[in-house]
C-alpha atoms as a PDB file:
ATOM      1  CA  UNK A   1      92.410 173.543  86.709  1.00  0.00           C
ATOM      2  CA  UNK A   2      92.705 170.120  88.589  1.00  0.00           C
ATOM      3  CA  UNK A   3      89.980 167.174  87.832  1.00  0.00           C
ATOM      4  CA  UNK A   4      88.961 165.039  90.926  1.00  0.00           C
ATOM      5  CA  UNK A   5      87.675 161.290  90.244  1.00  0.00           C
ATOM      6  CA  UNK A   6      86.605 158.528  92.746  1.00  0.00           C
ATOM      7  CA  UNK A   7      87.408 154.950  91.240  1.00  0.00           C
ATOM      8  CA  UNK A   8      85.570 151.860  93.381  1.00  0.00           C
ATOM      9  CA  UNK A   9      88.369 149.404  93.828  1.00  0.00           C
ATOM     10  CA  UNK A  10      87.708 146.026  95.083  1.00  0.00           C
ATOM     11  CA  UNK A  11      90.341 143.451  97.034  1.00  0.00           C
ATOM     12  CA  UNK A  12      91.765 146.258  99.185  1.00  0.00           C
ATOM     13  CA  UNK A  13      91.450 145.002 102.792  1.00  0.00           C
ATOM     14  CA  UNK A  14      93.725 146.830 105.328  1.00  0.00           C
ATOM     15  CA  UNK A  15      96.557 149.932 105.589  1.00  0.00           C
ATOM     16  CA  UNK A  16      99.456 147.766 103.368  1.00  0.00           C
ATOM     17  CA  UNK A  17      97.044 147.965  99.982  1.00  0.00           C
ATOM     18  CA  UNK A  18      95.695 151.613 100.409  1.00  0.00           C
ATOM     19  CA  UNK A  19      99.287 152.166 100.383  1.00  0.00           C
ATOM     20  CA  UNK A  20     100.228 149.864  97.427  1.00  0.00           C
ATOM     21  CA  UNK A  21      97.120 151.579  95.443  1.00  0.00           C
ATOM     22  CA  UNK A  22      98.554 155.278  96.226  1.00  0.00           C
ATOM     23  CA  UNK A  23     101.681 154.324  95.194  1.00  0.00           C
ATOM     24  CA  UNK A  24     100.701 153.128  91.970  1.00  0.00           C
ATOM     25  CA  UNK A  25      98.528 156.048  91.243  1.00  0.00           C
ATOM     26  CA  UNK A  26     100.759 158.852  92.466  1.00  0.00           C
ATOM     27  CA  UNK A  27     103.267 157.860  89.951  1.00  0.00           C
ATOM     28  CA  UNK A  28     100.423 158.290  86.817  1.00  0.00           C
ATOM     29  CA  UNK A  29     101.998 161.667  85.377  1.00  0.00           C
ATOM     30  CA  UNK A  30      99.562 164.599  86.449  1.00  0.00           C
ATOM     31  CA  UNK A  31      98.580 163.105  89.838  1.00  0.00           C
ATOM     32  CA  UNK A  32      98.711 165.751  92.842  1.00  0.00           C
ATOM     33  CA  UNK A  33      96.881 163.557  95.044  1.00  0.00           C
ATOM     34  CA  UNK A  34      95.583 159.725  96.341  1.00  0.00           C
ATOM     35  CA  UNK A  35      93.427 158.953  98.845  1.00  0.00           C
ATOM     36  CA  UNK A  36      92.490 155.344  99.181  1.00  0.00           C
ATOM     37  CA  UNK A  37      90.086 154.037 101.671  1.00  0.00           C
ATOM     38  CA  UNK A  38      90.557 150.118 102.032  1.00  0.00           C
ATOM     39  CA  UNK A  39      86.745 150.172 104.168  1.00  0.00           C
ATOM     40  CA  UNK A  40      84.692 151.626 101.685  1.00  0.00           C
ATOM     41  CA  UNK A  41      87.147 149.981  98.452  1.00  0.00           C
ATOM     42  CA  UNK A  42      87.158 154.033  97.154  1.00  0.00           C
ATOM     43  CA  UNK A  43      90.401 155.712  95.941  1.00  0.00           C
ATOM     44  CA  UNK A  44      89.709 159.280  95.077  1.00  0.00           C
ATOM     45  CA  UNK A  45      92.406 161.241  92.598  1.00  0.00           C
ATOM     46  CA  UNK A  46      92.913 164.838  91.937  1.00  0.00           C
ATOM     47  CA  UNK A  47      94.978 165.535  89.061  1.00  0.00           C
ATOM     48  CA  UNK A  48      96.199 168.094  86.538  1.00  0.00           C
ATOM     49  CA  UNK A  49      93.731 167.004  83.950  1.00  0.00           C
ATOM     50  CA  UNK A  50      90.940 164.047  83.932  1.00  0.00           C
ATOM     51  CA  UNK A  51      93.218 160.762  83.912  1.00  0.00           C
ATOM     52  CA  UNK A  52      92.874 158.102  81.129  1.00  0.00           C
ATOM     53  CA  UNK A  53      90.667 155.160  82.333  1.00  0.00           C
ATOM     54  CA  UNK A  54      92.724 152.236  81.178  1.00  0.00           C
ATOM     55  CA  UNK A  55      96.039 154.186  82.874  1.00  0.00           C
ATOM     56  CA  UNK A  56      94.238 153.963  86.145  1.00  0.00           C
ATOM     57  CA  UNK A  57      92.860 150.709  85.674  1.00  0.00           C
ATOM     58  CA  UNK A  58      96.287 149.209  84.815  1.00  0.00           C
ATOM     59  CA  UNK A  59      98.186 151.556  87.916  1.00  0.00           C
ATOM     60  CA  UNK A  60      95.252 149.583  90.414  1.00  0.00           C
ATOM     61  CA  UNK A  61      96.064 146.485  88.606  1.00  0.00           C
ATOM     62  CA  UNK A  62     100.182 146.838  89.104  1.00  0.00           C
ATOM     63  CA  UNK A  63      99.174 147.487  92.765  1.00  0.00           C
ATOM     64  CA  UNK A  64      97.299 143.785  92.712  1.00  0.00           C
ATOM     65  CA  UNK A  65      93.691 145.278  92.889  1.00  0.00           C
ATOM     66  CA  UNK A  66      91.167 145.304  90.880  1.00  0.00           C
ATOM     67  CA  UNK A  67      89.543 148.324  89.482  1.00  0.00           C
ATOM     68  CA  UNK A  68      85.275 147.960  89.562  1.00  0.00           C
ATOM     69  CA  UNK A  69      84.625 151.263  87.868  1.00  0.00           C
ATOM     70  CA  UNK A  70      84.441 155.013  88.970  1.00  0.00           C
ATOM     71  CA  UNK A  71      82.525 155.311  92.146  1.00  0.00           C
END
């Protein structure tokens, strides 16, 4: 069974840090998928099992982002 979340993210402006946020998150073990959205500042990820909040908040802060809470 695979858990879906949508995390607000703010300071994601263009194509380069949608990418930079995937990244991060794809590698967070479980992940099957990232989809970040730089015009609304959402990232939504589907994964094994729900992820750990402070993971994700430290992946979107590796990337340079910040994370604002789940959308």
């Amino acid at each position: 069974m695979s858990a879906t979340a949508t995390y607000r993210v703010t300071g994601m402006t263009c194509g380069h840090c949608e990418g930079a946020v995937t990244e991060e998150l794809s590698a967070l073990d479980g992940v099957s998928s990232v989809k970040a959205v730089a015009a609304t500042g959402l990232v939504t990820v589907t994964s094994e099992a729900p992820l750990d909040h402070e993971a994700v908040r430290a992946a979107v802060d590796e990337a340079g982002y910040e994370l604002a809470g789940q959308a």
